[in-house]
C-alpha atoms as a PDB file:
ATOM      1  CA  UNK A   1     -47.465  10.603 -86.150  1.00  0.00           C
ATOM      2  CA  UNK A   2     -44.470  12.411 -85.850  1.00  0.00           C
ATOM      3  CA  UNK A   3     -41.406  11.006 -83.346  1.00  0.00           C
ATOM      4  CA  UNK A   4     -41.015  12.438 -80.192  1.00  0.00           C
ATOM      5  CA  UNK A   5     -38.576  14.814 -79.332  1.00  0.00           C
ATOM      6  CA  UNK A   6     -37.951  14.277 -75.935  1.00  0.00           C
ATOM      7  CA  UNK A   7     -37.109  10.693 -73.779  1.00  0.00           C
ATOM      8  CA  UNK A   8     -37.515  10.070 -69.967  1.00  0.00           C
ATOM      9  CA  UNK A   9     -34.346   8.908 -68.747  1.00  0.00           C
ATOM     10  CA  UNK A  10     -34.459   5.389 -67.195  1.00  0.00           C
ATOM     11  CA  UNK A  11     -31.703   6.468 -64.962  1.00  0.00           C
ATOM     12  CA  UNK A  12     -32.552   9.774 -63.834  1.00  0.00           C
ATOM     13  CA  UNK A  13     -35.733   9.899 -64.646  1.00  0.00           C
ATOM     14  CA  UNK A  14     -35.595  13.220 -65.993  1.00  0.00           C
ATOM     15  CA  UNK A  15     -37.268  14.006 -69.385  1.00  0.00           C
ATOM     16  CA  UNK A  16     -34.461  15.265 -71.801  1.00  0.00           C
ATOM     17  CA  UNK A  17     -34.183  16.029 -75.359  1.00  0.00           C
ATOM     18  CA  UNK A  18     -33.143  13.191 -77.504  1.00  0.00           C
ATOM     19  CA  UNK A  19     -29.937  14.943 -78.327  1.00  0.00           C
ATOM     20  CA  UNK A  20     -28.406  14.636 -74.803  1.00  0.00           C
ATOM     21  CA  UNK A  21     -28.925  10.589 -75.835  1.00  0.00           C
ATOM     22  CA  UNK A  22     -26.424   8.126 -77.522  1.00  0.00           C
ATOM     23  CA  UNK A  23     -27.565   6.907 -80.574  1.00  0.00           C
ATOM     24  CA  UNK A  24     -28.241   3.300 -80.876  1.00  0.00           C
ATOM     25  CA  UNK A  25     -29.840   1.656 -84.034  1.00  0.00           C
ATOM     26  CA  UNK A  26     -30.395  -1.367 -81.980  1.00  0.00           C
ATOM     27  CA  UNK A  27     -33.647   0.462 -80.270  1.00  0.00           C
ATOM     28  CA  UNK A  28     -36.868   1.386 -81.330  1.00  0.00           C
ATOM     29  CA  UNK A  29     -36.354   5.588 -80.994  1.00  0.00           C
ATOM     30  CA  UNK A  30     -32.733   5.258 -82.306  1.00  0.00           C
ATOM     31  CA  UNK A  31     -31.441   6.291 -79.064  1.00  0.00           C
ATOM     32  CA  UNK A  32     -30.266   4.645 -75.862  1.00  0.00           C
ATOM     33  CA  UNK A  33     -32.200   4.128 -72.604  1.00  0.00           C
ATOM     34  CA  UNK A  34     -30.378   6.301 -70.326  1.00  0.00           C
ATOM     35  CA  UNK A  35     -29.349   9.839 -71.244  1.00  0.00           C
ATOM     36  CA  UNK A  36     -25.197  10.479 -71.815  1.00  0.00           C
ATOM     37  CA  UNK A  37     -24.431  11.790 -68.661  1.00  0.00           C
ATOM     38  CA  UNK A  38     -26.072   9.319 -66.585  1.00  0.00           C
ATOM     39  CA  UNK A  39     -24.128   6.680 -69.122  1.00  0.00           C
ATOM     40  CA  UNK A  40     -20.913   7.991 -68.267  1.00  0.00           C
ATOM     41  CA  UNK A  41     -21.650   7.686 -64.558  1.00  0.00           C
ATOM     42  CA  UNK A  42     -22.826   4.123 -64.943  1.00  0.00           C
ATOM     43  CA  UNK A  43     -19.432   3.436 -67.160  1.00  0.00           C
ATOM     44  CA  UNK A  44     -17.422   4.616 -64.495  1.00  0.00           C
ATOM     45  CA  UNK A  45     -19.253   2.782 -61.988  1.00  0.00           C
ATOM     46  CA  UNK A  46     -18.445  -0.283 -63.856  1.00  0.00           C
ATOM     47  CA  UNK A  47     -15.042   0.360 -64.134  1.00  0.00           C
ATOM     48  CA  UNK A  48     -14.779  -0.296 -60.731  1.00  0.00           C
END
């Protein structure tokens, strides 16, 4: 089966190609949860 090229979000909820995703060898895709722009927003948010 071949892998997916596109992941849902878990922030947005948008469906976005994997590129606009971190990578992350601790998942099972290779790829973070939450696409890069919503991860900047959350690091910010942290920040604070």
């Amino acid at each position: 089966m071949p892998a997916a090229l596109t992941k849902v979000c878990g922030h947005c909820g948008k469906t976005k190609p994997l590129s606009d995703f971190y990578h992350n060898s601790t998942k099972s895709d290779y790829h973070n949860g939450i696409c890069a722009k919503c991860q900047l927003e959350v690091n910010k948010q942290n920040k604070k």
